[in-house]
Protein backbone atom coordinates (compact mmCIF):
# COMPACT_ATOMS: atom_id res chain seq x y z
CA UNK A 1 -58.63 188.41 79.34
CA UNK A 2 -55.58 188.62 82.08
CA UNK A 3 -54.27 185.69 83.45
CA UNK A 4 -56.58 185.99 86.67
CA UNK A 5 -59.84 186.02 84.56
CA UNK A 6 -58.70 182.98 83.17
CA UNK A 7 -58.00 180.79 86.01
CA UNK A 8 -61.09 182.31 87.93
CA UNK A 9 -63.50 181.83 85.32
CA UNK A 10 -61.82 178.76 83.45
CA UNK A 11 -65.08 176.40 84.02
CA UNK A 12 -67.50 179.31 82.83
CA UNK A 13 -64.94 179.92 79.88
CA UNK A 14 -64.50 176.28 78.85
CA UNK A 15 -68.25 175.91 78.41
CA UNK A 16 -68.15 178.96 75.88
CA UNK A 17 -65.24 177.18 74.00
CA UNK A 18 -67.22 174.00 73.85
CA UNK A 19 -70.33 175.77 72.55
CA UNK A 20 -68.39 177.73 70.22
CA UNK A 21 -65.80 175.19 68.86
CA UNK A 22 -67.67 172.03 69.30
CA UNK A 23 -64.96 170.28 67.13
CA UNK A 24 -62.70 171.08 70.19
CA UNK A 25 -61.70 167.85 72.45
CA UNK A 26 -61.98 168.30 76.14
CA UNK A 27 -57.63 167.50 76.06
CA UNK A 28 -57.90 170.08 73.33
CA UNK A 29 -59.47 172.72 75.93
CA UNK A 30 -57.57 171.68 78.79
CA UNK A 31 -53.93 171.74 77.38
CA UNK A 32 -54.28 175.49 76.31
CA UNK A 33 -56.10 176.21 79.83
CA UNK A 34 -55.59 179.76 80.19
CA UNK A 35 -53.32 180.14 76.94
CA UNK A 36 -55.55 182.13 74.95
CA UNK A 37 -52.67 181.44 71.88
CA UNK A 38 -52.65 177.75 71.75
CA UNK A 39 -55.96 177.76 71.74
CA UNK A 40 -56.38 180.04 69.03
CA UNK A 41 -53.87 177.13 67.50
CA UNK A 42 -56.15 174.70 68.66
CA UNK A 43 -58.80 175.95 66.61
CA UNK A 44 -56.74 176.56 63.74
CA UNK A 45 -55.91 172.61 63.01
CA UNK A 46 -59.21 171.22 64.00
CA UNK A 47 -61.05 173.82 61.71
CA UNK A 48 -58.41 173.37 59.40
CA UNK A 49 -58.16 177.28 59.03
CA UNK A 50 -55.64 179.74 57.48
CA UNK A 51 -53.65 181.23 60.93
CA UNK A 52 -55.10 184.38 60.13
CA UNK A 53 -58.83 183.08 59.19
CA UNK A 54 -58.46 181.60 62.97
CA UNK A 55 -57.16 184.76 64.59
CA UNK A 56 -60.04 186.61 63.59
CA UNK A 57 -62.87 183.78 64.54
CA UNK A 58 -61.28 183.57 67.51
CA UNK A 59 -60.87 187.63 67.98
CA UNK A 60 -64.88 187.28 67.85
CA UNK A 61 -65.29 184.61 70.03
CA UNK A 62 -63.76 186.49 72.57
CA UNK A 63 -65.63 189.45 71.60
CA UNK A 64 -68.99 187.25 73.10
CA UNK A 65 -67.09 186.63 76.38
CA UNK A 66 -67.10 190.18 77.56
């Protein structure tokens, strides 16, 4: 996803993230807002995952938003 994609689609996207990551706070979701990498941090301490066990969930999360 490119910068534009993210801003254009941000509402559409944040709905996915919420569905997907339910653990997620809304601050959570809106402090990475377009940074695809502190999100994928985001998930990694409220999952409690290895950094590379949350790289790849999140590598197939945003497998589901093409």
């Amino acid at each position: 996803m490119n910068k534009q994609t993210n801003q254009g689609d941000w509402k559409i996207i944040k709905g996915k993230i919420k569905q997907a990551w339910g653990k997620l706070t809304d601050d959570q979701i809106e402090s990475a807002k377009g940074d695809m990498q502190k999100l994928e941090g985001e998930i990694q301490k409220a999952y409690g995952l290895k950094q590379e066990e949350a790289k790849k969930k999140y590598e197939e999360f945003k497998k589901t938003l093409s």
